[in-house]
Protein backbone atom coordinates (compact mmCIF):
# COMPACT_ATOMS: atom_id res chain seq x y z
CA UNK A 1 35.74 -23.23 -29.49
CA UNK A 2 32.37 -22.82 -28.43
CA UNK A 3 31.37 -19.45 -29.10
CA UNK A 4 27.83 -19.24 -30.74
CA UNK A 5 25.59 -18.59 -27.99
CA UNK A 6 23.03 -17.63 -30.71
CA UNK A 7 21.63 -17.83 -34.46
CA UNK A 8 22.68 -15.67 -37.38
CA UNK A 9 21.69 -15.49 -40.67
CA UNK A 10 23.56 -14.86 -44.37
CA UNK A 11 21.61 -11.56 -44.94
CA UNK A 12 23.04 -10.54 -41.11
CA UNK A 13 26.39 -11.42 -42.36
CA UNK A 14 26.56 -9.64 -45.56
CA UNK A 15 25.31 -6.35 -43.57
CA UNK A 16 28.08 -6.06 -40.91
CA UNK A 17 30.41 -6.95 -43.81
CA UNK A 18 29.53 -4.11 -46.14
CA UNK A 19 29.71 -1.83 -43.43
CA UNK A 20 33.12 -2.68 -42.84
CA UNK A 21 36.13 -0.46 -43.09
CA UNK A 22 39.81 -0.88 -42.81
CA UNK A 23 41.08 0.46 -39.41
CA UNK A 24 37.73 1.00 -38.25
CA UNK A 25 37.50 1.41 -34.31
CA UNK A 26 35.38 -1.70 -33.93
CA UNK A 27 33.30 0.30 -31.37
CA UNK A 28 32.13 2.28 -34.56
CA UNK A 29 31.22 -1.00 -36.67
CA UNK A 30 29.51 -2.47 -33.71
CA UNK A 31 26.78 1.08 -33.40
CA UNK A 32 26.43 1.09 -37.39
CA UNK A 33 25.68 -2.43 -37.39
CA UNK A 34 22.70 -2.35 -34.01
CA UNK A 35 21.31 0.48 -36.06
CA UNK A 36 21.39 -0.87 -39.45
CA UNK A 37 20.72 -4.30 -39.60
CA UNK A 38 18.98 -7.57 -37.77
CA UNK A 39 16.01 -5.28 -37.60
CA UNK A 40 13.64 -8.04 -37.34
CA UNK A 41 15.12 -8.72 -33.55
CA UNK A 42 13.39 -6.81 -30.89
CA UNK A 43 15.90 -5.19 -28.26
CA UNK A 44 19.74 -3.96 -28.74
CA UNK A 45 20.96 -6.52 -26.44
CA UNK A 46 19.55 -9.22 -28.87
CA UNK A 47 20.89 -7.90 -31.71
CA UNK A 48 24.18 -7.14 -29.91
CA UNK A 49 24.09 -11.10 -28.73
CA UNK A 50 24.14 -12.24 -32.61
CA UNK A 51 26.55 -9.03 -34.15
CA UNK A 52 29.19 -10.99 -31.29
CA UNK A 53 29.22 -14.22 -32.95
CA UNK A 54 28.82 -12.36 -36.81
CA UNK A 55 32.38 -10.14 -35.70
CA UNK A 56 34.26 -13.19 -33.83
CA UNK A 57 33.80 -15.17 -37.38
CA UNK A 58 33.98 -12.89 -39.55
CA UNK A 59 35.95 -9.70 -38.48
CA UNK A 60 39.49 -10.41 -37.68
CA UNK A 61 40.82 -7.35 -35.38
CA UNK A 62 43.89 -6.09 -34.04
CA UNK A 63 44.54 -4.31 -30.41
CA UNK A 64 41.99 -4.86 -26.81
CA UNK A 65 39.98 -3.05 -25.30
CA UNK A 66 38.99 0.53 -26.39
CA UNK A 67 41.76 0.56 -28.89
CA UNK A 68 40.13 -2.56 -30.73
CA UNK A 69 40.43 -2.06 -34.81
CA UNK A 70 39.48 -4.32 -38.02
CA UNK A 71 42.72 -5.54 -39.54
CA UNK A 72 43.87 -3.63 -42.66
CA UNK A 73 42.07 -6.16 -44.78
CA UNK A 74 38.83 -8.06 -44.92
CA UNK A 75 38.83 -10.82 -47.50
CA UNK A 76 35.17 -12.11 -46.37
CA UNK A 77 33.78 -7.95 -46.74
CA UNK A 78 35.60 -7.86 -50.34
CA UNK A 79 33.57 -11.06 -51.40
CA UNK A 80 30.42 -9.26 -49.39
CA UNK A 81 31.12 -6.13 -51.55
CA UNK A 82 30.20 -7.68 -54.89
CA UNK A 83 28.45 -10.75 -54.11
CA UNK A 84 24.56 -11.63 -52.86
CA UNK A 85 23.97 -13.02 -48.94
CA UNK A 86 22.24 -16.37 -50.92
CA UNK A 87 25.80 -16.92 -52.50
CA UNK A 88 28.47 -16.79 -50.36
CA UNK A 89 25.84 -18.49 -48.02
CA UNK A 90 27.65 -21.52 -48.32
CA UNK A 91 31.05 -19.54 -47.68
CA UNK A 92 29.48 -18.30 -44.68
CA UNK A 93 28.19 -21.62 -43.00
CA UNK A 94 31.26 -23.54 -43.53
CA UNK A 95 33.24 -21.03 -42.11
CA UNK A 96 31.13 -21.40 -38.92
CA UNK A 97 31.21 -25.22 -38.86
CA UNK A 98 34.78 -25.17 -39.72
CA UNK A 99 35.53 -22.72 -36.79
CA UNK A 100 33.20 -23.76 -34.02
CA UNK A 101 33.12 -27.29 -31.91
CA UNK A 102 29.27 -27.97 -31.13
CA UNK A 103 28.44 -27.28 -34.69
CA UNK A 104 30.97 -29.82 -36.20
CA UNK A 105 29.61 -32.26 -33.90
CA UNK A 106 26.18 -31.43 -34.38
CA UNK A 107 26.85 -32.16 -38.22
CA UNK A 108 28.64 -35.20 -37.57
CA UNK A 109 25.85 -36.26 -35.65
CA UNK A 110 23.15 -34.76 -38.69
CA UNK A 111 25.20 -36.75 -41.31
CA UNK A 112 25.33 -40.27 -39.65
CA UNK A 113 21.33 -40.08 -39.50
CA UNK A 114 21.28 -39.76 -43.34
CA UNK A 115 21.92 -43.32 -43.91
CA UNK A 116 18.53 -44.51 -42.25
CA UNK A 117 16.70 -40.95 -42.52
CA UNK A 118 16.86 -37.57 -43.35
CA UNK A 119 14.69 -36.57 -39.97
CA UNK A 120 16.06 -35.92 -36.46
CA UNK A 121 14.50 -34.63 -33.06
CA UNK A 122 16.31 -32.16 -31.05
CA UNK A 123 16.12 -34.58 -27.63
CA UNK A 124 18.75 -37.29 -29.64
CA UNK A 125 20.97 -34.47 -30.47
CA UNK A 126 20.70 -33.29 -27.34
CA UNK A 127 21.34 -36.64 -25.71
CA UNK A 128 25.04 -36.86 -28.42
CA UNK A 129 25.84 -33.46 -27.33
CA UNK A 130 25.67 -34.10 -23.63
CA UNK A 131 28.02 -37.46 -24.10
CA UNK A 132 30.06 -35.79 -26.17
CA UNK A 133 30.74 -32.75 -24.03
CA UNK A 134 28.95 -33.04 -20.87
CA UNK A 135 25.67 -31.59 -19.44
CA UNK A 136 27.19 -28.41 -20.13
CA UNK A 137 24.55 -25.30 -20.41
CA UNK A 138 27.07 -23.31 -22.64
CA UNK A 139 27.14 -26.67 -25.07
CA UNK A 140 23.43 -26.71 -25.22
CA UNK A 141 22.66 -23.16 -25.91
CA UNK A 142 25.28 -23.31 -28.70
CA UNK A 143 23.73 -26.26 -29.95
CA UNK A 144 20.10 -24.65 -29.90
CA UNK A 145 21.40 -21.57 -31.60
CA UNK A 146 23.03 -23.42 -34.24
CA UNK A 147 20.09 -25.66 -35.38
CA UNK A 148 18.43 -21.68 -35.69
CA UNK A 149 21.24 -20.80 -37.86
CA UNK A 150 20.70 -24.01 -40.24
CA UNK A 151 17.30 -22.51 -40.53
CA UNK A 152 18.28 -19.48 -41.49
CA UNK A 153 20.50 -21.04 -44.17
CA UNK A 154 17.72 -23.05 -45.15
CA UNK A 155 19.51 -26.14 -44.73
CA UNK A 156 17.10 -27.81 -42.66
CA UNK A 157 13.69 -27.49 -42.40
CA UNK A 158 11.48 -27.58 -39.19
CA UNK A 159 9.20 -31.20 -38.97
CA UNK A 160 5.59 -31.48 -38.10
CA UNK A 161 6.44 -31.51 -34.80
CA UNK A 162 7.88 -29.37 -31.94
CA UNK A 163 11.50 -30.56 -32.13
CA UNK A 164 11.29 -32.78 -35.02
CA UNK A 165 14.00 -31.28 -38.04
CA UNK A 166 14.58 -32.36 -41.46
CA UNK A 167 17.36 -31.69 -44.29
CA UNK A 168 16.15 -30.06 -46.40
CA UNK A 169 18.63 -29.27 -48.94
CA UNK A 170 22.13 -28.27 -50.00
CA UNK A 171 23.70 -24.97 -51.00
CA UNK A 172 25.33 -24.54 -54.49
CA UNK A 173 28.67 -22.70 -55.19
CA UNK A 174 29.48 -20.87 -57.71
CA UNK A 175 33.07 -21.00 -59.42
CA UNK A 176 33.58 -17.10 -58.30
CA UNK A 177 32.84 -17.97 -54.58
CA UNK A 178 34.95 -21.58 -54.14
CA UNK A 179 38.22 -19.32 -53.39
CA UNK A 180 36.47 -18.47 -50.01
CA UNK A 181 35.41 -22.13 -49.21
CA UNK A 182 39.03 -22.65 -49.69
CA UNK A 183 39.96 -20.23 -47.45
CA UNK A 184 37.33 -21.30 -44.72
CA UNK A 185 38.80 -24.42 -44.97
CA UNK A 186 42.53 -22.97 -44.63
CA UNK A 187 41.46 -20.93 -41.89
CA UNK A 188 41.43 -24.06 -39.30
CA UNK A 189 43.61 -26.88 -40.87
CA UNK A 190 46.93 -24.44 -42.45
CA UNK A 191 49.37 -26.53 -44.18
CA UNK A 192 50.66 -26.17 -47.57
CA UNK A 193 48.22 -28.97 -49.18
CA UNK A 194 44.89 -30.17 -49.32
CA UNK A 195 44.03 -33.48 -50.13
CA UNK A 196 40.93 -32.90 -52.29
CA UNK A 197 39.00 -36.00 -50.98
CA UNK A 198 39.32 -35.04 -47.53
CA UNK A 199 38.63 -31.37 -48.16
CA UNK A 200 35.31 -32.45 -50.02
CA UNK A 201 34.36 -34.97 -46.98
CA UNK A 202 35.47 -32.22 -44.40
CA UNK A 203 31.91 -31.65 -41.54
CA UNK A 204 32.68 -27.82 -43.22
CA UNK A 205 30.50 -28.61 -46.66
CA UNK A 206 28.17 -31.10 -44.82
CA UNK A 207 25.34 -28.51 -46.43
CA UNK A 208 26.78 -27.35 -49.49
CA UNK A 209 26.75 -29.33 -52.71
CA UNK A 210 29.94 -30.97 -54.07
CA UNK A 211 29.25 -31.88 -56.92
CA UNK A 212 31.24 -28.95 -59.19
CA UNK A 213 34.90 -29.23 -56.89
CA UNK A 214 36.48 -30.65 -59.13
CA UNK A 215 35.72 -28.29 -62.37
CA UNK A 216 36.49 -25.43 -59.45
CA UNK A 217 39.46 -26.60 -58.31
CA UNK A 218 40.57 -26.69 -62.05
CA UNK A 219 39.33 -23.20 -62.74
CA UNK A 220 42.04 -22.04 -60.40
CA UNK A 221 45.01 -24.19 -61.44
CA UNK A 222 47.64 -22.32 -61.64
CA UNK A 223 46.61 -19.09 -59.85
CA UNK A 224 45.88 -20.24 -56.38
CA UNK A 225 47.52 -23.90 -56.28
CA UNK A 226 49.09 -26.67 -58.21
CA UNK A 227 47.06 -29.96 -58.45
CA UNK A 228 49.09 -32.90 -58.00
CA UNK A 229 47.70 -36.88 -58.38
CA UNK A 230 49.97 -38.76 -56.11
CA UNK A 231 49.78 -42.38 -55.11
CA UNK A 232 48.04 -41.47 -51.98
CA UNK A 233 45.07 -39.42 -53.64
CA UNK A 234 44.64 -36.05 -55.18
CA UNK A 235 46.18 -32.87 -53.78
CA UNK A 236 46.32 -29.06 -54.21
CA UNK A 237 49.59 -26.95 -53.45
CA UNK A 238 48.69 -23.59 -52.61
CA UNK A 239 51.21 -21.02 -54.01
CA UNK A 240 50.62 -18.71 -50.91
CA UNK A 241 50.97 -20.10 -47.27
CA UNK A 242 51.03 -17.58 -45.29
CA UNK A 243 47.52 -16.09 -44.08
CA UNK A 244 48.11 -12.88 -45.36
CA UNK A 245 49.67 -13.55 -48.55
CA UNK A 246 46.52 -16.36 -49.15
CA UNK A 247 44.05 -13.89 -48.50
CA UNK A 248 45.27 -11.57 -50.71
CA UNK A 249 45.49 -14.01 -53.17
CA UNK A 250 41.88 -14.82 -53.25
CA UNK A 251 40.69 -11.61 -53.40
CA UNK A 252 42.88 -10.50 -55.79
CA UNK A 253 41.14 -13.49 -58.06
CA UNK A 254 37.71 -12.25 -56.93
CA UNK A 255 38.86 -9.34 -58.15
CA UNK A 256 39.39 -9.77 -61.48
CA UNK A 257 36.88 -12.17 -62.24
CA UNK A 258 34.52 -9.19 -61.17
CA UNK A 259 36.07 -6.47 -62.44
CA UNK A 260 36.21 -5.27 -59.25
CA UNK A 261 39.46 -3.04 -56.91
CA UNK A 262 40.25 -4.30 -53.91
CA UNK A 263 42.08 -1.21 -52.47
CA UNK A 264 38.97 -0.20 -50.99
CA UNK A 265 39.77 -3.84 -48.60
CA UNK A 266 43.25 -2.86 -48.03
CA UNK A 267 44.70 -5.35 -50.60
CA UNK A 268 47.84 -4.26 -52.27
CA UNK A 269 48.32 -1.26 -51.11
């Protein structure tokens, strides 16, 4: 998938999110959110440009056309609810790497210059993208919008020079908001298990610090998964498979940590 034409930022995210409703004509979500948030952008067709990529990551929907609708249940807009933009920012940028081609290989790419140097310029990027997809204008806008949204995310910091980038540093997660890395995660790989070494390695949490996965996958032993050590390496068996029944799950636990209902999301009703 290709699919972010341009930048977006946590704060951006959390907006559309808490105006979400279940069953809400996404016509009506779409008019809230050009007159409620991204106010910082000039025109409506700017801020319409980024709300597209915020609603194709983060807004599942059912029906076409005019009869377009949010699903029944949100399980990024209950974490939204009760949590700030700065921490579910790392929920939200690995659920964009995780879902989207040119920034998984623009990642890959940021990574592999960490062993010599924690600066790149935007013409060698450019250069990987093109040989890794073609000269393809659609490639290199996404790949321009991107490095904006690492910005954003204060991942990366601009150099002292026009095109010149640095890391800059990672996000932490908390215990309350690993569920959703989880299911960011789940969203493109499925499958029953996770081997937790691969999971902590995946281009996904490139930007978000890893440090505390292993006390969080133990906080939710039992609830969300099983952890197994096998001869081949460490793995987690999810109790729920199925999308829907996962994503209850989660926010169900998000739920109770916080004290918090989640039949306002559609959950277990």
């Amino acid at each position: 998938m290709i699919g972010l034409d341009f930048p977006v930022k946590p704060a951006w995210i959390q907006d559309v999110l808490r105006l979400w409703q279940p069953d809400q004509a996404i016509s009506t979500l779409v008019q809230a959110a050009l007159a409620q948030t991204m106010a910082e952008l000039g025109g409506e067709k700017t801020r319409r440009n980024s709300l597209t990529v915020i609603l194709r990551y983060f807004v599942p929907t059912v029906g076409g056309g005019q009869t377009r609708r949010t699903t029944q249940s949100n399980v990024w807009a209950a974490y939204a609810a009760v949590d700030s933009p700065e921490a579910l920012a790392p929920a939200y940028l690995a659920r964009i790497i995780a879902g989207n081609d040119v920034a998984r290989e623009t990642v890959r790419f940021i990574i592999g210059r960490r062993s010599s140097s924690n600066t790149f310029t935007s013409s060698d990027l450019r250069r990987r993208m093109i040989a890794h997809f073609g000269q393809r204008n659609v490639v290199l806008n996404s790949t321009s919008a991107f490095l904006r949204t690492l910005l954003a995310f204060a991942v990366l910091d601009s150099g002292s020079r026009l095109g010149d980038y640095r890391v800059a540093s990672s996000l932490p997660v908390s215990e309350a908001v690993f569920p959703l890395l989880v299911w960011a995660w789940w969203e493109l790989h499925g499958g029953p298990q996770i081997d937790l070494d691969a999971f902590a390695a995946a281009p996904a949490f490139s930007f978000v610090e890893t440090a505390h996965f292993t006390e969080w996958w133990q906080a939710y032993q039992g609830r969300l998964w099983s952890l197994e050590d096998r001869l081949d390496g460490r793995r987690a068996a999810l109790k729920q498979v199925t999308p829907q029944a996962l994503e209850k799950a989660i926010s169900a636990v998000s739920a109770t940590a916080r004290e918090f209902t989640p039949y306002r999301f559609g959950y277990g009703r």
